[in-house]
N, C-alpha and C. Protein backbone atom coordinates (compact mmCIF):
# COMPACT_ATOMS: atom_id res chain seq x y z
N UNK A 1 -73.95 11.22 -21.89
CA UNK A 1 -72.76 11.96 -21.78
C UNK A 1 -71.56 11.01 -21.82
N UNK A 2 -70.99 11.50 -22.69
CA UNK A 2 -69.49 10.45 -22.42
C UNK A 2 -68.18 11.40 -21.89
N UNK A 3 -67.33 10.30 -21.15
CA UNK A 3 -66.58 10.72 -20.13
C UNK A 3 -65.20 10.21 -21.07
N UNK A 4 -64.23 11.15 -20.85
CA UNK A 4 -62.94 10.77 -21.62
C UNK A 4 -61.89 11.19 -20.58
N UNK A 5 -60.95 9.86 -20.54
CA UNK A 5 -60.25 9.55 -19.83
C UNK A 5 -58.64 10.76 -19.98
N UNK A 6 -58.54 11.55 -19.33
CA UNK A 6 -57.16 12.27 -18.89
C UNK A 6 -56.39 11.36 -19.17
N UNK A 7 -55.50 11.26 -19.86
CA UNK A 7 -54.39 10.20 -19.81
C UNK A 7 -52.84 10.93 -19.51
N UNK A 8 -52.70 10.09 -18.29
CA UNK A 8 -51.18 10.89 -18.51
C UNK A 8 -50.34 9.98 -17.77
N UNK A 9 -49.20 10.36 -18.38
CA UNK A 9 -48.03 9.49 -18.23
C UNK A 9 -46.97 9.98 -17.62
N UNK A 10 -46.01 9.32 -16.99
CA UNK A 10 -44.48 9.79 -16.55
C UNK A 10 -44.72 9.26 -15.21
N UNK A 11 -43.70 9.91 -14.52
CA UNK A 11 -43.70 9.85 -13.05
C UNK A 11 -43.99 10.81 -12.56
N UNK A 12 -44.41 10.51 -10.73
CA UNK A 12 -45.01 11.81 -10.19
C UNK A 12 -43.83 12.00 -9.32
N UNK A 13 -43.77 13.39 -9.16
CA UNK A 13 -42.78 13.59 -7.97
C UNK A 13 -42.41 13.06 -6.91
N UNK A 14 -42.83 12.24 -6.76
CA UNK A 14 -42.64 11.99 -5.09
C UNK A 14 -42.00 10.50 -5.77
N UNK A 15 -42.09 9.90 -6.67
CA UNK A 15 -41.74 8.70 -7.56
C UNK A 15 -40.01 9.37 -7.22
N UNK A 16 -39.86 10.03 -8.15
CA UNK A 16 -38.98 10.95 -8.68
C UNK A 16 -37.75 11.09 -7.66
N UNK A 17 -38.48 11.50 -6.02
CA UNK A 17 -37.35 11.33 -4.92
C UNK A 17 -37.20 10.37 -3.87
N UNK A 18 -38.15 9.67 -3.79
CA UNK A 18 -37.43 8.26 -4.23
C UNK A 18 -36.36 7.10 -4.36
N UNK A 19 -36.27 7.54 -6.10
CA UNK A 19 -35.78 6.50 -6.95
C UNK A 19 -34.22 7.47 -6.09
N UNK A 20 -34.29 9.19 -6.38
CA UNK A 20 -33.03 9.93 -5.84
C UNK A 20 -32.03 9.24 -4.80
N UNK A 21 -33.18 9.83 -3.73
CA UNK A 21 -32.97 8.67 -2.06
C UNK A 21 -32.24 7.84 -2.33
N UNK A 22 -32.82 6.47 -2.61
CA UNK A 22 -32.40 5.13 -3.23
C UNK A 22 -30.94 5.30 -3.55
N UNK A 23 -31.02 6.31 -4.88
CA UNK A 23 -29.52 6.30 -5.47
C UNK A 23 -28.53 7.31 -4.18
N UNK A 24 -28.68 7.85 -3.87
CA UNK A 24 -28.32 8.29 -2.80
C UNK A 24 -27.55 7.56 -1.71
N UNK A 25 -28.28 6.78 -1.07
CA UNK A 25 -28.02 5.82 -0.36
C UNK A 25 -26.95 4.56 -0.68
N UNK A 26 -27.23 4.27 -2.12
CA UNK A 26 -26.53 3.04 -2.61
C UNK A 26 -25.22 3.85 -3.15
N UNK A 27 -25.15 4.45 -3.49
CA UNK A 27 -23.51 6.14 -3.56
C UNK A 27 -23.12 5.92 -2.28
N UNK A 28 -23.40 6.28 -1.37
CA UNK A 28 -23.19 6.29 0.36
C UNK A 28 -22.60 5.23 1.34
N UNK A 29 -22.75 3.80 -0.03
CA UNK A 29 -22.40 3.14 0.68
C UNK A 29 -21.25 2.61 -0.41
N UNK A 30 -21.33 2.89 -1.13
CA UNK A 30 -20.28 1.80 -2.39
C UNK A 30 -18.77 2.51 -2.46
N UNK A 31 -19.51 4.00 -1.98
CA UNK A 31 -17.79 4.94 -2.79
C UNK A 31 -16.97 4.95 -1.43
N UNK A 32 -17.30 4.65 0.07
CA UNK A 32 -16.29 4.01 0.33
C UNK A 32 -15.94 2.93 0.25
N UNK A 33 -16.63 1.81 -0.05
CA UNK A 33 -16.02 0.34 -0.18
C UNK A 33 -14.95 0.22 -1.29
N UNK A 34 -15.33 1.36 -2.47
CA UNK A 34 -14.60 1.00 -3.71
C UNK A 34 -13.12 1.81 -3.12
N UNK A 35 -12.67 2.96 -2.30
CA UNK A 35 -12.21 3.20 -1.71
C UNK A 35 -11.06 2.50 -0.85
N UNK A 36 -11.80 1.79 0.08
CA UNK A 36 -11.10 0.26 0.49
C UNK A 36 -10.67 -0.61 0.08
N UNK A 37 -11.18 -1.24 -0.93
CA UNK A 37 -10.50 -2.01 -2.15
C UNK A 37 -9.44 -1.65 -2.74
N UNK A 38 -9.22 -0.14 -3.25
CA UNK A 38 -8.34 0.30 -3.90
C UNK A 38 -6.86 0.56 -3.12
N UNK A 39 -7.36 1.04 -1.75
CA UNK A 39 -6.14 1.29 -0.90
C UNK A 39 -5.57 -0.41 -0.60
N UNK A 40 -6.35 -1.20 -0.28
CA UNK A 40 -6.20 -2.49 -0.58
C UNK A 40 -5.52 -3.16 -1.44
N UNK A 41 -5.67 -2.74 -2.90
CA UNK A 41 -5.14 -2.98 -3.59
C UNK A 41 -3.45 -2.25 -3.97
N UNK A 42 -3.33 -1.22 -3.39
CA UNK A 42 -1.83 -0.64 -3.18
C UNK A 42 -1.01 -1.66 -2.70
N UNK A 43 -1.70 -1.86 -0.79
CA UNK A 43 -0.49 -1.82 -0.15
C UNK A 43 -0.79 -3.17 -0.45
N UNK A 44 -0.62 -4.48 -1.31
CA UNK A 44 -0.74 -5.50 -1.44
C UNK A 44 0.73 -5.44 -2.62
N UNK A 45 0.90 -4.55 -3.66
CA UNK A 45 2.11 -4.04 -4.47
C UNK A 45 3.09 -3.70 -3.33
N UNK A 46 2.51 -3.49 -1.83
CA UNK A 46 4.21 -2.99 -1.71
C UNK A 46 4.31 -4.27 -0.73
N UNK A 47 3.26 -4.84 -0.21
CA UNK A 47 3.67 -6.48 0.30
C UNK A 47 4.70 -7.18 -0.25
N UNK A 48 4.28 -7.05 -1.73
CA UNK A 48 4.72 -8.21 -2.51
C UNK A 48 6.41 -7.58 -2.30
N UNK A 49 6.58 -6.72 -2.39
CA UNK A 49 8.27 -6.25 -2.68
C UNK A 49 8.52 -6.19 -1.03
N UNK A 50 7.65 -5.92 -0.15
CA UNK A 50 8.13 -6.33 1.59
C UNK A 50 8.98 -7.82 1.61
N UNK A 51 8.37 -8.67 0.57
CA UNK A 51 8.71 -9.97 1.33
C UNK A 51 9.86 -9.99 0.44
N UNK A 52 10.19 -9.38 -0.71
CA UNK A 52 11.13 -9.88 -1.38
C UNK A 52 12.51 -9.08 -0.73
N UNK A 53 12.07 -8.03 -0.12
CA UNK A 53 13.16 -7.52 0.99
C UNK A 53 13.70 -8.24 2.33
N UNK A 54 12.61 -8.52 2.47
CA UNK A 54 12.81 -9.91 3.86
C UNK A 54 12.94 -11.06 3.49
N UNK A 55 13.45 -11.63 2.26
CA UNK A 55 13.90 -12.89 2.15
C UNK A 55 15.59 -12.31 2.11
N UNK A 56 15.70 -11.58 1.21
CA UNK A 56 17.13 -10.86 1.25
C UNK A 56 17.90 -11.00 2.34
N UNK A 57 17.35 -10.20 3.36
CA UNK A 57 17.03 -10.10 4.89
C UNK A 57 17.61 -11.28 5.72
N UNK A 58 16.87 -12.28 5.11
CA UNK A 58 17.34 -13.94 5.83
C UNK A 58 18.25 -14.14 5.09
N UNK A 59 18.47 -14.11 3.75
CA UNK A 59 19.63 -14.48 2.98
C UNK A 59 20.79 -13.98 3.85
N UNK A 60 20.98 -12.53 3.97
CA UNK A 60 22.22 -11.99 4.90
C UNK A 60 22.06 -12.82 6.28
N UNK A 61 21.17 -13.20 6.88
CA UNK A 61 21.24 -13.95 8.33
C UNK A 61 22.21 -15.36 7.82
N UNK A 62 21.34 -15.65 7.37
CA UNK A 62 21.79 -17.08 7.03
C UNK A 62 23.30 -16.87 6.71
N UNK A 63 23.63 -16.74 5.83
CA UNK A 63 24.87 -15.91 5.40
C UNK A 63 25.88 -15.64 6.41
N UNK A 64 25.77 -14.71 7.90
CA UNK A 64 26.62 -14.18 8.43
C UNK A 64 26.50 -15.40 9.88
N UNK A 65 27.75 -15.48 10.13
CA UNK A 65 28.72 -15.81 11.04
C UNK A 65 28.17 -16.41 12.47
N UNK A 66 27.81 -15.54 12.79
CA UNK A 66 27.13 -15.00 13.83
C UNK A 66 25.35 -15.56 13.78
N UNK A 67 24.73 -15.53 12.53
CA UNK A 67 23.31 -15.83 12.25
C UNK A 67 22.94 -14.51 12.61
N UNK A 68 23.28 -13.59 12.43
CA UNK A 68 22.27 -12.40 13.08
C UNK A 68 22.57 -11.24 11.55
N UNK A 69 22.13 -10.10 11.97
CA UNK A 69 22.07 -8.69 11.19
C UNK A 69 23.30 -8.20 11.33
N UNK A 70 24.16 -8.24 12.46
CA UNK A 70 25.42 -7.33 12.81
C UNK A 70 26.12 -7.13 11.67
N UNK A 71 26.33 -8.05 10.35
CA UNK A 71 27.07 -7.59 9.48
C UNK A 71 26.91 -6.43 8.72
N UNK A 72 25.34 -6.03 8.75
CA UNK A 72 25.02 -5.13 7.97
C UNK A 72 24.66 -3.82 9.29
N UNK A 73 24.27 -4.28 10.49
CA UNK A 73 23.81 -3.37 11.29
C UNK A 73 25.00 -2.62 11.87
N UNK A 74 26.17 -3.09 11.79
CA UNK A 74 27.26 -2.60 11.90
C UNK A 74 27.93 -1.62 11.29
N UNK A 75 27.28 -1.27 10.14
CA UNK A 75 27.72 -0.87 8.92
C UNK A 75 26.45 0.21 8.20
N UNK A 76 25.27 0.35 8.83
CA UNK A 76 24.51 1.06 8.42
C UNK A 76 23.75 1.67 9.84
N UNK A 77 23.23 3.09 9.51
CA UNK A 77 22.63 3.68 10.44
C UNK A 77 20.96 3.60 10.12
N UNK A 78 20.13 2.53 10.92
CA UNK A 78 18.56 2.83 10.17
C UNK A 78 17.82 3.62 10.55
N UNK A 79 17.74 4.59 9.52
CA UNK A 79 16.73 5.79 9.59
C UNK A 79 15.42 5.98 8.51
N UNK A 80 14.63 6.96 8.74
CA UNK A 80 14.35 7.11 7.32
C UNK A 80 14.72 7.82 5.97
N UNK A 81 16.37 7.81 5.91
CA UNK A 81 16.85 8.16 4.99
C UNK A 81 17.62 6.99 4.36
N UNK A 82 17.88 5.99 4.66
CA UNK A 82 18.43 5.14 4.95
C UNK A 82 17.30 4.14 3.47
N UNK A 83 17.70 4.24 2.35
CA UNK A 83 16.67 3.57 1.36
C UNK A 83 17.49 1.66 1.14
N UNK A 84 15.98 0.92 1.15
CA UNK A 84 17.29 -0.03 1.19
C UNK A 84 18.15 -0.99 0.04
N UNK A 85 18.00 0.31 -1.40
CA UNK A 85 18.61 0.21 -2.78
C UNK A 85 19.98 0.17 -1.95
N UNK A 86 20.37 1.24 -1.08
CA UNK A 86 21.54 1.74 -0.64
C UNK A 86 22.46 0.83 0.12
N UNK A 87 21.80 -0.13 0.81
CA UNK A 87 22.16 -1.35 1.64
C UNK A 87 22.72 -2.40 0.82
N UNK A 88 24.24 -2.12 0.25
CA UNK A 88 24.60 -3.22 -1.12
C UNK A 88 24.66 -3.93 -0.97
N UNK A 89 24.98 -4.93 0.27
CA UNK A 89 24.86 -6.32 1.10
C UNK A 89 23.40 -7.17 0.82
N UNK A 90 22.44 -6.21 0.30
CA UNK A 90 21.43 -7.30 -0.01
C UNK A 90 20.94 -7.33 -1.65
N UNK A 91 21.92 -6.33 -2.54
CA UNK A 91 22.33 -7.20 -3.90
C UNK A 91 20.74 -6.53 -4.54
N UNK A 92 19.87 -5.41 -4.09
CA UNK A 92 18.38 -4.80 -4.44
C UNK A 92 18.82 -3.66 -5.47
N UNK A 93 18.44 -3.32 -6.45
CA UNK A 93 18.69 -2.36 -6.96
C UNK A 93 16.93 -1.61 -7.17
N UNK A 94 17.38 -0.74 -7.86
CA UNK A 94 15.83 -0.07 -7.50
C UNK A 94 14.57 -1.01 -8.98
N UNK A 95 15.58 -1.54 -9.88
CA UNK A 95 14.45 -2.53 -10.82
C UNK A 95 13.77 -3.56 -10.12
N UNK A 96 14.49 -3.90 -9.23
CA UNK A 96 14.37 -4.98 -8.53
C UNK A 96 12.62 -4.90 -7.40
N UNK A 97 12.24 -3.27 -7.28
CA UNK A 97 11.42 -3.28 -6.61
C UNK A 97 10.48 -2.48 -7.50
N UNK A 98 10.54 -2.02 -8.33
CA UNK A 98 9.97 -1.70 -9.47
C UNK A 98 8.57 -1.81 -9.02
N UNK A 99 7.72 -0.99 -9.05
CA UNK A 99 5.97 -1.10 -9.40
C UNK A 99 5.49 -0.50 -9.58
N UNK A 100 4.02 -0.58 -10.34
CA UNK A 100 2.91 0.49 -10.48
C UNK A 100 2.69 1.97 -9.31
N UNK A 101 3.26 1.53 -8.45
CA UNK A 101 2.56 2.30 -7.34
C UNK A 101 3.97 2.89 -6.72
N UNK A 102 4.40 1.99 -6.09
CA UNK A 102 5.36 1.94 -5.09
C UNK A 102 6.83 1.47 -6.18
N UNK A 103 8.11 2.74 -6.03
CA UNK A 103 9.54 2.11 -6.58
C UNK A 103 10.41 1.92 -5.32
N UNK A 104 11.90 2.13 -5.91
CA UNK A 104 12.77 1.72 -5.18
C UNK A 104 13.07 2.67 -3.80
N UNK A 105 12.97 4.09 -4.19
CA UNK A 105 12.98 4.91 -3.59
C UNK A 105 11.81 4.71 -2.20
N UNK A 106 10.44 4.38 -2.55
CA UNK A 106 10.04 3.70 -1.33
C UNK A 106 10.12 2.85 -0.33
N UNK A 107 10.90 2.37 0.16
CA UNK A 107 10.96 0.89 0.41
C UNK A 107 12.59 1.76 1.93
N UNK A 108 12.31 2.02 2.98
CA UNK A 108 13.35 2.63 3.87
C UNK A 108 13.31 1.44 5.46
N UNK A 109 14.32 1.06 5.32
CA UNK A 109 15.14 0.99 6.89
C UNK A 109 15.21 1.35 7.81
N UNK A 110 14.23 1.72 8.85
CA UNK A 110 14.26 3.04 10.12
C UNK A 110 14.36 1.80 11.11
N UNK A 111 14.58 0.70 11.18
CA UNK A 111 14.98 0.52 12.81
C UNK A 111 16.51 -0.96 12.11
N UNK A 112 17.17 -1.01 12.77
CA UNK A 112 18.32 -2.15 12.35
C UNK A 112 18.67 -2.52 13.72
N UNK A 113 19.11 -3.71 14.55
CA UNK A 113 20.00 -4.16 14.90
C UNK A 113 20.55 -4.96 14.21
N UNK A 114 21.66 -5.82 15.69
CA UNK A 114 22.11 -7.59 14.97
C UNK A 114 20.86 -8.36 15.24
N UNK A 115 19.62 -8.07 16.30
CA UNK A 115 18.58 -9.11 15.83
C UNK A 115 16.96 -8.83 15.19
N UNK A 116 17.02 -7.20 14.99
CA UNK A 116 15.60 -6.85 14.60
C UNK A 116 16.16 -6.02 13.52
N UNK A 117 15.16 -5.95 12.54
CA UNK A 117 14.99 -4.56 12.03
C UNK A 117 13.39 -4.37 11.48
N UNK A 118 13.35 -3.49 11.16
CA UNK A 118 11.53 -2.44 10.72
C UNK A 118 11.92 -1.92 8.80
N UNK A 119 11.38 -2.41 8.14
CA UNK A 119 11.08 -1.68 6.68
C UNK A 119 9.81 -1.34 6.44
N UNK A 120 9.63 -0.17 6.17
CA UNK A 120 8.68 0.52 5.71
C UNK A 120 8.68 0.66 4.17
N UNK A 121 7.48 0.54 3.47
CA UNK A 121 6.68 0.99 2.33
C UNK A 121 6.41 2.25 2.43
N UNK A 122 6.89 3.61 1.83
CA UNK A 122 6.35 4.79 2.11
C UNK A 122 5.82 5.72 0.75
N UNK A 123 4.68 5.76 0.88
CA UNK A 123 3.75 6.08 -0.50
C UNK A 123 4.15 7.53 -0.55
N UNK A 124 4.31 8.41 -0.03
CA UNK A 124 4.92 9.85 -0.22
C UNK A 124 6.26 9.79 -0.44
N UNK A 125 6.94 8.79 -0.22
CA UNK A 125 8.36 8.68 -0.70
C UNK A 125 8.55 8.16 -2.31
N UNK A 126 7.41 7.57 -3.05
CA UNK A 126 7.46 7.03 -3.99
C UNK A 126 7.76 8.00 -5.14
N UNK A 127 8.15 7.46 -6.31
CA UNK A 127 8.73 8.92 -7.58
C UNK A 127 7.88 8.42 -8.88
N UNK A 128 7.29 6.88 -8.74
CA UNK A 128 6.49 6.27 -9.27
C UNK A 128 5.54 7.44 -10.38
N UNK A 129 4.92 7.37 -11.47
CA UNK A 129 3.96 8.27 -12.44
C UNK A 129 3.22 7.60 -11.38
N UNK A 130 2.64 7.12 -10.44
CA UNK A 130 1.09 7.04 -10.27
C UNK A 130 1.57 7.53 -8.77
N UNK A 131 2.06 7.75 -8.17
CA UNK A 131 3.06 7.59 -6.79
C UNK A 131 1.52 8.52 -5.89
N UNK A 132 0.80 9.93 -6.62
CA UNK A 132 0.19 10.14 -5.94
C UNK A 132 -1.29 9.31 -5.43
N UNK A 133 -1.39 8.31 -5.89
CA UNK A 133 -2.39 7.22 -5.13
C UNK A 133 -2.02 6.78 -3.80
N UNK A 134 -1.03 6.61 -3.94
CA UNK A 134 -0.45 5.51 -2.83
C UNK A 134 0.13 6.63 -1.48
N UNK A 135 0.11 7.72 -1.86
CA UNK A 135 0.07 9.39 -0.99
C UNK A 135 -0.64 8.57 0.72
N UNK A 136 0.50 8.69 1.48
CA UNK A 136 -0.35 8.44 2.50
C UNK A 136 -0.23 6.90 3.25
N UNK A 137 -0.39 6.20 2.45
CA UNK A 137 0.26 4.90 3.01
C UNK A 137 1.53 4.70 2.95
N UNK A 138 1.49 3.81 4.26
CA UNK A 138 2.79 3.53 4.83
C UNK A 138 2.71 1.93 5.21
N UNK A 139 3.53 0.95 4.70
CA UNK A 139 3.02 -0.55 4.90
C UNK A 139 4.54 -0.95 5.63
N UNK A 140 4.41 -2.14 6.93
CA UNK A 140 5.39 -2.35 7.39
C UNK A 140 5.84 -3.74 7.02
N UNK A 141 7.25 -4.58 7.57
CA UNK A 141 7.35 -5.73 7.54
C UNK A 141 8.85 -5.64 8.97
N UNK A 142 8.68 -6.52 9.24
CA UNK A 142 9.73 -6.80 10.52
C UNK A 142 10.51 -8.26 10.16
N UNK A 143 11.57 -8.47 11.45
CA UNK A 143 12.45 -9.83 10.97
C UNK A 143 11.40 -10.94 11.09
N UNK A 144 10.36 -10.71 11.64
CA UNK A 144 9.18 -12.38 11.94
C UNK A 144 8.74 -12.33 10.55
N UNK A 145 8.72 -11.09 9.50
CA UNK A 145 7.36 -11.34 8.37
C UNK A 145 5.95 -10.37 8.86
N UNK A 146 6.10 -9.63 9.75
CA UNK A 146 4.89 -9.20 10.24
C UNK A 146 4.89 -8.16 9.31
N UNK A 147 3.25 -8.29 8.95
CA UNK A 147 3.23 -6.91 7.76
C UNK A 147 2.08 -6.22 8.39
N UNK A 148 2.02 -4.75 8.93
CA UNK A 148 0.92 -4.11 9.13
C UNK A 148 1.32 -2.45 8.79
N UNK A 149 0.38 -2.12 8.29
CA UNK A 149 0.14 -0.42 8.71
C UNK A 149 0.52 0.57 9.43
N UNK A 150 0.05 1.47 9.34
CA UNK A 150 0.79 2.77 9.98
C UNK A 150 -0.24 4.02 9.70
């Protein structure tokens, strides 16, 4: 008697969920990292225009009399309406802050004295074509250079 071999091929189910699982898992972990990176990669565009606001910033210190803000804090109310294109003492126009993400219109003044003030990056304030990415973040900088979140 001869015996002939069933042959069969593919995968079996249980192969099948699995390999799923697997992909499952490695999804689960990547699409927030890529996530993080990307928001990462925003508020790093509105860094870059933070510092170029806070050199300005020292330029007017340096500049005034006194060494302090009073020339301008005297003269402006900081809110968040308060954009700081509008602040002509520091010579910013809105090309000047120009970016992918984040424009001029982002970039607001909410705290001033003669020795502190607070600028905010504000991603819902942006008019930017990509402006809705950046929806949501808010990046800070103060008179030390301190840049954090919100």
């Amino acid at each position: 008697m001869i015996r002939t071999r069933n042959a069969q091929a593919g995968f079996t189910l249980v192969e099948l969920l699995i390999v799923v699982i697997i992909v499952a898992i490695l999804a689960s972990v990547a699409i927030p990292l890529y996530r993080g990176v990307t928001e990462s990669a925003y508020a790093r565009e509105a860094d870059g225009a933070l510092g170029t606001i806070r050199s300005t910033m020292r330029t007017v210190q340096s500049q005034s009399a006194a060494g302090d803000f009073s020339a301008i804090s005297t003269k402006y109310t900081a809110d968040l309406t308060l954009k700081i294109t509008d602040v002509s003492e520091l010579n910013l126009d809105a090309t000047d802050l120009l970016g992918h993400y984040f424009d001029g219109d982002s970039y607001r003044m909410t705290a001033l004295t003669a020795t502190t003030y607070l600028i905010k990056a504000i991603g819902d304030s942006s008019r930017s074509g990509k402006a809705a990415s950046v929806a949501g973040i808010i990046r800070t900088i103060d008179q030390n250079g301190t840049l954090a979140s919100e």
